[in-house]
C-alpha atoms as a PDB file:
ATOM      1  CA  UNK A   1       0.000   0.000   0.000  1.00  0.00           C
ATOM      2  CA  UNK A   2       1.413   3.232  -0.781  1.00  0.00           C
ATOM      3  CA  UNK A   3       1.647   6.451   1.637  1.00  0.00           C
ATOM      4  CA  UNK A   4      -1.139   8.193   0.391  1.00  0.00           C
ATOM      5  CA  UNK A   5      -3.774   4.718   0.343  1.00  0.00           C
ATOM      6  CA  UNK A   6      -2.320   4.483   3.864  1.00  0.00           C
ATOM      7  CA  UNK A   7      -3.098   8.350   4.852  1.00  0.00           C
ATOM      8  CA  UNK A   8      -6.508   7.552   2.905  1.00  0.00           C
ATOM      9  CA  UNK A   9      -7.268   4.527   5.322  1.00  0.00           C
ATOM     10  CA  UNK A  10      -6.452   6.211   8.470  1.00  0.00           C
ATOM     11  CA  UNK A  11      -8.893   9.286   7.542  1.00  0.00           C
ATOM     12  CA  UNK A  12     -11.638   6.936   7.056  1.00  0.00           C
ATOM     13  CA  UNK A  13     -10.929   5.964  10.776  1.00  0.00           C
ATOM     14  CA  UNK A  14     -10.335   8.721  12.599  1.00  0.00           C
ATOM     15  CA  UNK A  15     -10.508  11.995  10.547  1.00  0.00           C
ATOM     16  CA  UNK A  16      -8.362  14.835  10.222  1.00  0.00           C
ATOM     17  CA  UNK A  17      -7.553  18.325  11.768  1.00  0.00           C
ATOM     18  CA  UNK A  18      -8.140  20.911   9.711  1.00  0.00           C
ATOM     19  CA  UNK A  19      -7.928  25.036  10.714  1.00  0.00           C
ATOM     20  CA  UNK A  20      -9.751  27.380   8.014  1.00  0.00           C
ATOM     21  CA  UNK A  21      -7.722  30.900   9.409  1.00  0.00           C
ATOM     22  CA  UNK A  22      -4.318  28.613   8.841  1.00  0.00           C
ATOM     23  CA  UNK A  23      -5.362  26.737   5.721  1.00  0.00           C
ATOM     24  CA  UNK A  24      -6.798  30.508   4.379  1.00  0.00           C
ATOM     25  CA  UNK A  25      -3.408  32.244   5.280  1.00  0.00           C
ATOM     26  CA  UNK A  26      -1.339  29.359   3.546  1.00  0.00           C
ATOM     27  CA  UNK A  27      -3.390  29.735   0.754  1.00  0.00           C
ATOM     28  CA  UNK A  28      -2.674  33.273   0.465  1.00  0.00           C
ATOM     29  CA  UNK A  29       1.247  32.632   1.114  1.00  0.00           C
ATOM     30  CA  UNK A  30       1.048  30.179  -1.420  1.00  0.00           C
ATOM     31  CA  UNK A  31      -0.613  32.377  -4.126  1.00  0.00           C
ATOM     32  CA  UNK A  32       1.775  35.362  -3.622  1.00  0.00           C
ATOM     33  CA  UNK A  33       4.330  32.850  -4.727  1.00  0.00           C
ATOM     34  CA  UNK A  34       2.662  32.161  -7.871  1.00  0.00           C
ATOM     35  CA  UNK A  35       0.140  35.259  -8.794  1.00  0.00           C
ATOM     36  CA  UNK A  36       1.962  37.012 -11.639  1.00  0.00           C
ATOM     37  CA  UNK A  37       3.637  33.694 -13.472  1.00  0.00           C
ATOM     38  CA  UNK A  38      -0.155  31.816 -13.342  1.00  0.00           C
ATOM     39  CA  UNK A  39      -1.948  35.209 -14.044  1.00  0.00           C
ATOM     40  CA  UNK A  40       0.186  34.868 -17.315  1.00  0.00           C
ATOM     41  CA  UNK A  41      -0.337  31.732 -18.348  1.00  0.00           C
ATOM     42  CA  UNK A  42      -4.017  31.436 -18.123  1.00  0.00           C
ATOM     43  CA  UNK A  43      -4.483  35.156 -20.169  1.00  0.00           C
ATOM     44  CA  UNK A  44      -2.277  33.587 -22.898  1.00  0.00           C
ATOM     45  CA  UNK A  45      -3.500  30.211 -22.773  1.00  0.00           C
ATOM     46  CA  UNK A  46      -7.115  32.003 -22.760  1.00  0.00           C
ATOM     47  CA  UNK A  47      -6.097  33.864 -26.032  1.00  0.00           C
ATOM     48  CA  UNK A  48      -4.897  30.765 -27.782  1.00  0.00           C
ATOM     49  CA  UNK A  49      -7.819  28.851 -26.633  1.00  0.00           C
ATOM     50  CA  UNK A  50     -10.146  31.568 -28.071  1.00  0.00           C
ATOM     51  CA  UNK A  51      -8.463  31.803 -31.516  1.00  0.00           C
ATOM     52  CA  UNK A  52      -8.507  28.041 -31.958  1.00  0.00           C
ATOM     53  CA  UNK A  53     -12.065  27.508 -30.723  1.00  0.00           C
ATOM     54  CA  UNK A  54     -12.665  30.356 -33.206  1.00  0.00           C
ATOM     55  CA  UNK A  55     -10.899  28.634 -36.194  1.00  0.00           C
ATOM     56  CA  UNK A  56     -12.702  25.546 -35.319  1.00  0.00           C
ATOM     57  CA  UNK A  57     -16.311  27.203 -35.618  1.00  0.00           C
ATOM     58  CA  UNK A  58     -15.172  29.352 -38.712  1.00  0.00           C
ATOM     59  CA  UNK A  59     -13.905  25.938 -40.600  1.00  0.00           C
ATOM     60  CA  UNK A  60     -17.094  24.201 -39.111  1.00  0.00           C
ATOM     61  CA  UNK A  61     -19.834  26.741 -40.160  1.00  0.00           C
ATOM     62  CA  UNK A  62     -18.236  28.789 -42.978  1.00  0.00           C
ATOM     63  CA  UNK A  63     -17.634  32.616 -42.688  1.00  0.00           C
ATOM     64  CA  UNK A  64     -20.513  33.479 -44.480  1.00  0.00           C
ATOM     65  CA  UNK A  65     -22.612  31.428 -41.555  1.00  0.00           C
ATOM     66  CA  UNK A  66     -21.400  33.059 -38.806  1.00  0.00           C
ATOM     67  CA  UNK A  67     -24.338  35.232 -38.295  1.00  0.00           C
ATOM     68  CA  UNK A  68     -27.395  32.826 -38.669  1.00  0.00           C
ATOM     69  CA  UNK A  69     -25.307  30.588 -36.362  1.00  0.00           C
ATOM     70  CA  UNK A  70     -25.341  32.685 -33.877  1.00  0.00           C
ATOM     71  CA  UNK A  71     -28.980  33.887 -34.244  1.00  0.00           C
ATOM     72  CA  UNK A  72     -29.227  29.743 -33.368  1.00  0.00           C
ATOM     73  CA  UNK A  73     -27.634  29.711 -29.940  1.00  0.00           C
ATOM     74  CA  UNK A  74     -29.440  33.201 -29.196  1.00  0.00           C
ATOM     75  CA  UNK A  75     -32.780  30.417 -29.939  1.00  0.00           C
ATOM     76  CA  UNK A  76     -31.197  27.572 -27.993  1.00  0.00           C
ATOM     77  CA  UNK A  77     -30.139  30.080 -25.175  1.00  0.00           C
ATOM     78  CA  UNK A  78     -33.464  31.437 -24.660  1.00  0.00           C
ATOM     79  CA  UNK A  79     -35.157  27.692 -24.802  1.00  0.00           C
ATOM     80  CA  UNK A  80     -35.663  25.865 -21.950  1.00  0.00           C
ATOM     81  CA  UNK A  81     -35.072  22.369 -23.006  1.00  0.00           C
ATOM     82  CA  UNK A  82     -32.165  22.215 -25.836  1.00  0.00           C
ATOM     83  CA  UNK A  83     -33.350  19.464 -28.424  1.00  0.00           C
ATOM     84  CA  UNK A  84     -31.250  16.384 -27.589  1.00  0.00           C
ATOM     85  CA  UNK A  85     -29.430  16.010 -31.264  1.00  0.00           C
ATOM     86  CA  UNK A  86     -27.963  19.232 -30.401  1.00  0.00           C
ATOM     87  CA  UNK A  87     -27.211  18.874 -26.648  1.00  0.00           C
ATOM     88  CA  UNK A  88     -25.697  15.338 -26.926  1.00  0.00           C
ATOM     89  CA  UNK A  89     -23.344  16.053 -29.378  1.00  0.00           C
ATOM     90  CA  UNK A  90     -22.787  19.590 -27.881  1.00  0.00           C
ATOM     91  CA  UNK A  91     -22.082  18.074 -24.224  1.00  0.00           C
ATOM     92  CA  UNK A  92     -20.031  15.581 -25.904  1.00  0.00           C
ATOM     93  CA  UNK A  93     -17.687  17.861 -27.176  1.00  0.00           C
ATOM     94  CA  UNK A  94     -17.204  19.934 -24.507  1.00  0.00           C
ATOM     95  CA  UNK A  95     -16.585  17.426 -21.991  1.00  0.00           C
ATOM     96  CA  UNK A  96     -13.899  15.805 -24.534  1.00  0.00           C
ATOM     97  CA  UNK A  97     -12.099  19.506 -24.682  1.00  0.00           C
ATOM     98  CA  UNK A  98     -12.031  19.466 -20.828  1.00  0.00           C
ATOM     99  CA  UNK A  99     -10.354  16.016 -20.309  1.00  0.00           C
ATOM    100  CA  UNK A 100      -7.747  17.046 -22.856  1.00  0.00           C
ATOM    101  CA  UNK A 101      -6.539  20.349 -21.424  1.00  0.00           C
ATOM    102  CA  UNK A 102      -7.257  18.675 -17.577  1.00  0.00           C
ATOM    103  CA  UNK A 103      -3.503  17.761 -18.007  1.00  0.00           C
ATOM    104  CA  UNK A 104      -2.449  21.680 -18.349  1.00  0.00           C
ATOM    105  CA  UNK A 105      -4.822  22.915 -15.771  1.00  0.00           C
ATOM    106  CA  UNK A 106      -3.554  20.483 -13.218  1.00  0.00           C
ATOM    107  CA  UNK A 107       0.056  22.089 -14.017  1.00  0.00           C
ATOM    108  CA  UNK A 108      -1.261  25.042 -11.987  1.00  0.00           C
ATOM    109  CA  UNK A 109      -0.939  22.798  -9.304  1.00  0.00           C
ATOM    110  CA  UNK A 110       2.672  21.973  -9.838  1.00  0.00           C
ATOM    111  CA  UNK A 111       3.064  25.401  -9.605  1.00  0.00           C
ATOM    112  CA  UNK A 112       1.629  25.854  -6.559  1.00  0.00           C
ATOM    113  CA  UNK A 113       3.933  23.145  -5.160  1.00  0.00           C
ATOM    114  CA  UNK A 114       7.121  24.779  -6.907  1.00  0.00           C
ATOM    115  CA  UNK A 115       6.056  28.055  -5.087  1.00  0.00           C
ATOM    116  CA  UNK A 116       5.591  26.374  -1.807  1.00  0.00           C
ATOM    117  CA  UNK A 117       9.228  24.699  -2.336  1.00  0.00           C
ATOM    118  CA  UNK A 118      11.193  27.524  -3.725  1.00  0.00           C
ATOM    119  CA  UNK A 119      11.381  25.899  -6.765  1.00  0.00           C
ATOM    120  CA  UNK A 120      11.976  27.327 -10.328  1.00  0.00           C
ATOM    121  CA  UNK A 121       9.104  26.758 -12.861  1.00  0.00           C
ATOM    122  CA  UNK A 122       9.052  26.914 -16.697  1.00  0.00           C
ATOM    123  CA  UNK A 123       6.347  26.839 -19.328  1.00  0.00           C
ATOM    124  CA  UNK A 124       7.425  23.563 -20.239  1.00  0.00           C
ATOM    125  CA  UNK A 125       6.435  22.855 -16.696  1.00  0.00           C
ATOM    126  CA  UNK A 126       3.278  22.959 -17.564  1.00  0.00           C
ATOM    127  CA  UNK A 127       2.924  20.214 -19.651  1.00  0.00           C
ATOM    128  CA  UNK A 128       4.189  17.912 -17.160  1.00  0.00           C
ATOM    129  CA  UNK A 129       1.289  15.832 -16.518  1.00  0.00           C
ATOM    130  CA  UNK A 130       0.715  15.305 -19.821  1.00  0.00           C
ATOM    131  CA  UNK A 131       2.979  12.005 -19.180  1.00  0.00           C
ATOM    132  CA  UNK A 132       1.099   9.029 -19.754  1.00  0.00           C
ATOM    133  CA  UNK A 133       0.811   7.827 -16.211  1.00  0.00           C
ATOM    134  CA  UNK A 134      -0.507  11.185 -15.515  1.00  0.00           C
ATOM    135  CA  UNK A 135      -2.775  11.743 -18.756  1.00  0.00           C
ATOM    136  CA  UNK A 136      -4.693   8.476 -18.779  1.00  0.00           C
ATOM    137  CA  UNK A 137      -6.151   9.194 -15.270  1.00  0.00           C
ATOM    138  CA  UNK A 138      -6.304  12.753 -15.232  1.00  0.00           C
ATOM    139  CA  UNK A 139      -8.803  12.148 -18.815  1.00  0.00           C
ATOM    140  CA  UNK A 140     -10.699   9.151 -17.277  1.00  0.00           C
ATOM    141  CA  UNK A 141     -11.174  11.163 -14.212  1.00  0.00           C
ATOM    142  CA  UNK A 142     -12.987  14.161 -16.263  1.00  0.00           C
ATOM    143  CA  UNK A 143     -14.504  12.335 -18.167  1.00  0.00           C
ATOM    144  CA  UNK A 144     -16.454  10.025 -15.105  1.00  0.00           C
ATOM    145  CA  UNK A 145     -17.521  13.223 -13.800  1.00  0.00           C
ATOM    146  CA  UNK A 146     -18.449  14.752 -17.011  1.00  0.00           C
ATOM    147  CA  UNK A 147     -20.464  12.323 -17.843  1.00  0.00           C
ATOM    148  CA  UNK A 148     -22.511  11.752 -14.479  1.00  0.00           C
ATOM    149  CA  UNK A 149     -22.677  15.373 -14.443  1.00  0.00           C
ATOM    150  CA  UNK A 150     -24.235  15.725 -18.093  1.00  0.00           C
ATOM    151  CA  UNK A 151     -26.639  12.804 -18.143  1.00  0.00           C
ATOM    152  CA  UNK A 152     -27.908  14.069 -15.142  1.00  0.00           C
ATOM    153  CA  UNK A 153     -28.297  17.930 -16.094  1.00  0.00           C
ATOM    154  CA  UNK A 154     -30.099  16.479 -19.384  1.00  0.00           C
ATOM    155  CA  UNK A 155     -32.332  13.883 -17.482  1.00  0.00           C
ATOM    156  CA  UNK A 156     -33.601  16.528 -15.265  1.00  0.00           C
ATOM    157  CA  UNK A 157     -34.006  19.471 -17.573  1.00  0.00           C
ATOM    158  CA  UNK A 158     -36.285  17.147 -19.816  1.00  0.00           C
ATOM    159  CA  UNK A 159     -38.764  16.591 -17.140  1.00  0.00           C
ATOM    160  CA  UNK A 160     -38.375  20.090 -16.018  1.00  0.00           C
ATOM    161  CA  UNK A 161     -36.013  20.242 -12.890  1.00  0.00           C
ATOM    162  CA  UNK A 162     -33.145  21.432 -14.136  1.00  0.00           C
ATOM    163  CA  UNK A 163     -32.588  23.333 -10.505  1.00  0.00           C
ATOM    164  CA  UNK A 164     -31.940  20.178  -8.962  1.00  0.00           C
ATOM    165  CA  UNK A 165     -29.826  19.020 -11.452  1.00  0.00           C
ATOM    166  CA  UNK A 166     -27.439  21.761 -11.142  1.00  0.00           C
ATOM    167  CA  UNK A 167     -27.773  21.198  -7.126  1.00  0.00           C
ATOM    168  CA  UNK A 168     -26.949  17.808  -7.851  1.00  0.00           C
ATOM    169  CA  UNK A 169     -23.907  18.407 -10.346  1.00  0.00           C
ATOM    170  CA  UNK A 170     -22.519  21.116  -7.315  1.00  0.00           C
ATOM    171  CA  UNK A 171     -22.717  18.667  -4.986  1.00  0.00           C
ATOM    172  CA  UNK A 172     -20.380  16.336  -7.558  1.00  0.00           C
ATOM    173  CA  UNK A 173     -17.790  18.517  -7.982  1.00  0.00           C
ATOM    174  CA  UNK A 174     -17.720  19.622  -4.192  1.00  0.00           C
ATOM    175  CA  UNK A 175     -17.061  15.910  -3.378  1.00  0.00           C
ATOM    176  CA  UNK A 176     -14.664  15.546  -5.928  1.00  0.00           C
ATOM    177  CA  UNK A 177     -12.713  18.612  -6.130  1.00  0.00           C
ATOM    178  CA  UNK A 178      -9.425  17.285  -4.736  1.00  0.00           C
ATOM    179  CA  UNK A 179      -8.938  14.465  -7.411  1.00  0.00           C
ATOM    180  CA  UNK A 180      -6.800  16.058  -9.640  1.00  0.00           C
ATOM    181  CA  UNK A 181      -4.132  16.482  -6.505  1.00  0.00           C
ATOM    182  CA  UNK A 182      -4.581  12.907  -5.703  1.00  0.00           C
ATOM    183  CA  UNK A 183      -3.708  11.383  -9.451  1.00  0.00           C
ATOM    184  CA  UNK A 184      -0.652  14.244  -9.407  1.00  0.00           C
ATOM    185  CA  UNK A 185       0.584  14.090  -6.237  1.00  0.00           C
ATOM    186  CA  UNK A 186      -1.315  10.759  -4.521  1.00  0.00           C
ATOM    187  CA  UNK A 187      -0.232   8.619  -7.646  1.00  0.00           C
ATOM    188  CA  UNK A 188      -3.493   7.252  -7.358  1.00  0.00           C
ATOM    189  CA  UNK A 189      -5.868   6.139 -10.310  1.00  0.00           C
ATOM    190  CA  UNK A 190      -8.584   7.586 -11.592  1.00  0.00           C
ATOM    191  CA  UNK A 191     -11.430   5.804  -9.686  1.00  0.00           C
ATOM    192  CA  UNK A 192      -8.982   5.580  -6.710  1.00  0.00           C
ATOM    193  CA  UNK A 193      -8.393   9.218  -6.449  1.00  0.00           C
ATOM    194  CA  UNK A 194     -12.397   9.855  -6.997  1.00  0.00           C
ATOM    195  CA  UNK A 195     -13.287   7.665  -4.251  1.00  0.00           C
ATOM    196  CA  UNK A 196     -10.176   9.308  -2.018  1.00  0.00           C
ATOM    197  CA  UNK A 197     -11.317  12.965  -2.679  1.00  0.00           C
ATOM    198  CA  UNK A 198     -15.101  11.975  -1.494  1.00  0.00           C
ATOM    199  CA  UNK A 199     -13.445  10.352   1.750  1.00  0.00           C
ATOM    200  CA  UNK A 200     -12.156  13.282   2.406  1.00  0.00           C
ATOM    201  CA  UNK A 201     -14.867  16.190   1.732  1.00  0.00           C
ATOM    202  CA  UNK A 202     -17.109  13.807   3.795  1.00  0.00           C
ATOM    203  CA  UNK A 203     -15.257  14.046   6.749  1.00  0.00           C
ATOM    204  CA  UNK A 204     -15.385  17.931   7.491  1.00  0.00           C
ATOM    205  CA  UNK A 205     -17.695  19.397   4.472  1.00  0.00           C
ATOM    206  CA  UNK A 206     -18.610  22.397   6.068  1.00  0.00           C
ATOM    207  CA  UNK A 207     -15.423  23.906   6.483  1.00  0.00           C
ATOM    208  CA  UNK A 208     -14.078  23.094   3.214  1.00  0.00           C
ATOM    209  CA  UNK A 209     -17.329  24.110   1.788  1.00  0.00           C
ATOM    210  CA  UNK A 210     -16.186  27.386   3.851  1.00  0.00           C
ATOM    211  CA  UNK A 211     -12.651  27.411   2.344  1.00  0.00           C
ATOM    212  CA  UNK A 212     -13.741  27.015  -1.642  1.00  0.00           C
ATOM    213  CA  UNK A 213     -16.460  28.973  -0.640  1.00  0.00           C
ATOM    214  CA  UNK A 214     -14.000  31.907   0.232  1.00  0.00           C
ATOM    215  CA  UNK A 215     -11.746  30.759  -2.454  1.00  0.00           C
ATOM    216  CA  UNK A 216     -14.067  31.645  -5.720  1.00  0.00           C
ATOM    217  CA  UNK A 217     -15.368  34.404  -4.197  1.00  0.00           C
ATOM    218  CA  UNK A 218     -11.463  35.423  -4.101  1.00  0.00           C
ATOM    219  CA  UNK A 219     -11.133  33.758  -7.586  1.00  0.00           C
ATOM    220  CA  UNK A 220     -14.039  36.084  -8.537  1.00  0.00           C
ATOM    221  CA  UNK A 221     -12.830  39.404  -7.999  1.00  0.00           C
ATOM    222  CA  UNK A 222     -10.898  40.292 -10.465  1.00  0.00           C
ATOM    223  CA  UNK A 223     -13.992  40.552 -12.814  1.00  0.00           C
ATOM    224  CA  UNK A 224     -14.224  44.065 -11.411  1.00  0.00           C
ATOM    225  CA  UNK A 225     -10.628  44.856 -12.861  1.00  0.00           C
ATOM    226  CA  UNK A 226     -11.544  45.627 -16.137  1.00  0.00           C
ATOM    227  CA  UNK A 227     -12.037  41.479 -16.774  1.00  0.00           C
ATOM    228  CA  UNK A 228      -8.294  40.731 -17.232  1.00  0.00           C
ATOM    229  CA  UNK A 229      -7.817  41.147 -13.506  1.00  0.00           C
ATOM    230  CA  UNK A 230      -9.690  37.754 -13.089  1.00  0.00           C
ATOM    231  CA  UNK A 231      -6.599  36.015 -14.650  1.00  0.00           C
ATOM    232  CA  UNK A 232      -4.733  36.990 -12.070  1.00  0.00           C
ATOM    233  CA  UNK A 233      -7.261  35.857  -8.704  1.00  0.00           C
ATOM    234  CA  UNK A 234      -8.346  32.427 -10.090  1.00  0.00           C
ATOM    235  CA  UNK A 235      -4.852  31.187  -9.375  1.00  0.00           C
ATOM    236  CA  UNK A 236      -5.986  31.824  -5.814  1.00  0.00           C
ATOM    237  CA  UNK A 237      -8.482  28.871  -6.038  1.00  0.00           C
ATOM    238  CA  UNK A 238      -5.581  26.391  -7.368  1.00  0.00           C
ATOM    239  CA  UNK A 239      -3.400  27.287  -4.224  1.00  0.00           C
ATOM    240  CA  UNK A 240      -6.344  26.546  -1.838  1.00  0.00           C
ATOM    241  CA  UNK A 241      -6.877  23.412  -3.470  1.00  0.00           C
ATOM    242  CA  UNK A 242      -3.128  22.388  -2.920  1.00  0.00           C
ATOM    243  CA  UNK A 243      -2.854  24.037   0.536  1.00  0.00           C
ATOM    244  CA  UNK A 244      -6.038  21.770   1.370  1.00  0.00           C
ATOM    245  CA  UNK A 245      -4.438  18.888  -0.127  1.00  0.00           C
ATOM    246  CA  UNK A 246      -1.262  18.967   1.058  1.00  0.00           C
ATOM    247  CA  UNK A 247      -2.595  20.220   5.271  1.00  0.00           C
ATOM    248  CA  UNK A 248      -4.546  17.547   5.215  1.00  0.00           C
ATOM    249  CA  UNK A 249      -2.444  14.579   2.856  1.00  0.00           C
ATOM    250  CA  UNK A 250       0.929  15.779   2.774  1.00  0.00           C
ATOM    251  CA  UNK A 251       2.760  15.927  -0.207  1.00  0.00           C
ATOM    252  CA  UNK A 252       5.739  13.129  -1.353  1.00  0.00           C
ATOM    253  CA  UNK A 253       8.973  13.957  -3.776  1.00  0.00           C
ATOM    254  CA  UNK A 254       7.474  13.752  -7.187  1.00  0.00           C
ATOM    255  CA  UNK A 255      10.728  11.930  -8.166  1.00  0.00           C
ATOM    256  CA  UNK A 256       9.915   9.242  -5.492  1.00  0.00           C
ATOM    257  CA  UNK A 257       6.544   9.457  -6.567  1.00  0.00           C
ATOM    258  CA  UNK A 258       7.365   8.979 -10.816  1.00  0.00           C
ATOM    259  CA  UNK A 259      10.319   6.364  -9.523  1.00  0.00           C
ATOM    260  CA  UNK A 260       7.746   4.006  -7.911  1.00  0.00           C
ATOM    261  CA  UNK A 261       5.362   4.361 -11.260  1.00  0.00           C
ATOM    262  CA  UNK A 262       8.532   3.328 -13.395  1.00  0.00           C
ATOM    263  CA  UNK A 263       9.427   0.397 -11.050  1.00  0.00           C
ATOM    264  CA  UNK A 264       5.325  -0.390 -10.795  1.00  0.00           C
ATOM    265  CA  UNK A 265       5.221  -0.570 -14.963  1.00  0.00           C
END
């Protein structure tokens, strides 16, 4: 069994300490580290995500159908049920985009952890979990959720609760909001980390409802700044994640950790 299956099993007996004005002030620490470097990379990988996506729909619906396209999602916007050729297909996609870039989000995390460390970090950095033994379970893991989230969302809005669905969905990613840190830093799999993350929100939800709660709200903020300042507070949210991870986990040498996956394959 490794450390972090170990750490997992002990939680499940007797729970874990866990301060929200220390975990909050870490947090902060954490993110001063880290603020300008990750307010960079997500406004540029923003841009280039927004110039592809835009290629993508030009190539897809011709120039010249740009406008009666979008006179189509003003339609589907303002309908209550989206027809389910469309939304299938639509989900689909979008949940497939997310489990490819999950990989390149979760480097935010590694930055977090080079900031708590002292530790140098490069844009090639970022791509680090793109690895295989990191990729595989970082897409299954979206892609679980993703899909319990969307055939629920669609199951309720066609008989006309689409309120609970999205209470439902919330409640989804609250439980599982820690398993990117597990398959990263846990090296835990995919269903392994899911289950771990759940353990873990279960036993003290309402103050790490409290924390994430303080965290987007943080995350948030930066709205008022013209827009662009919001690239610079959502890193906020990835260093309460890892602060929250490692308080309450701890975090192992990622060389041990990628050693033990060479040795295991």
């Amino acid at each position: 069994m490794n450390s972090t299956k170990a750490k997992i099993s002990a939680i499940k007996t007797n729970s874990y300490p866990l301060d929200f004005g220390t975990v909050f002030e870490h947090a902060f620490e954490n993110y001063k580290k880290i603020v300008l470097y990750a307010g960079l990379m997500l406004l540029v990988f923003s841009i280039l995500i927004s110039i592809v996506m835009m290629a993508g729909l030009i190539s897809y619906v011709g120039a010249e159908n740009l406008e009666e396209f979008g006179k189509k999602l003003e339609q589907m916007s303002s309908a209550k049920v989206i027809p389910a050729e469309i939304a299938l297909p639509l989900n689909l996609g979008l949940l497939l985009f997310s489990a490819i870039i999950n990989p390149f989000m979760a480097g935010f995390f590694k930055m977090a952890d080079c900031g708590e460390k002292g530790e140098e970090f490069h844009i090639a950095t970022m791509f680090t979990y793109y690895k295989p033994q990191y990729f595989f379970n970082l897409f299954i893991a979206v892609f679980i959720v993703g899909i319990f989230d969307t055939g629920i969302t669609l199951l309720l809005q066609s008989t006309g609760y689409s309120f609970i669905g999205t209470i439902i969905t919330t409640l989804i990613s609250f439980l599982t909001f820690l398993t990117v840190p597990f398959i990263v830093f846990g090296n835990l799999n995919a269903i392994e980390a899911l289950k771990s993350s759940s353990i873990i929100v279960a036993k003290q939800p309402l103050v790490l409802l409290g924390l994430l709660i303080v965290a987007v709200i943080a995350g948030l903020i930066g709205i008022f700044g013209l827009c662009i300042g919001i690239f610079f507070t959502l890193p906020f949210m990835y260093s309460m994640n890892y602060v929250i991870y490692k308080t309450i986990v701890g975090i192992d040498d990622v060389e041990e950790i990628e050693e033990k996956i060479i040795n295991e394959n």
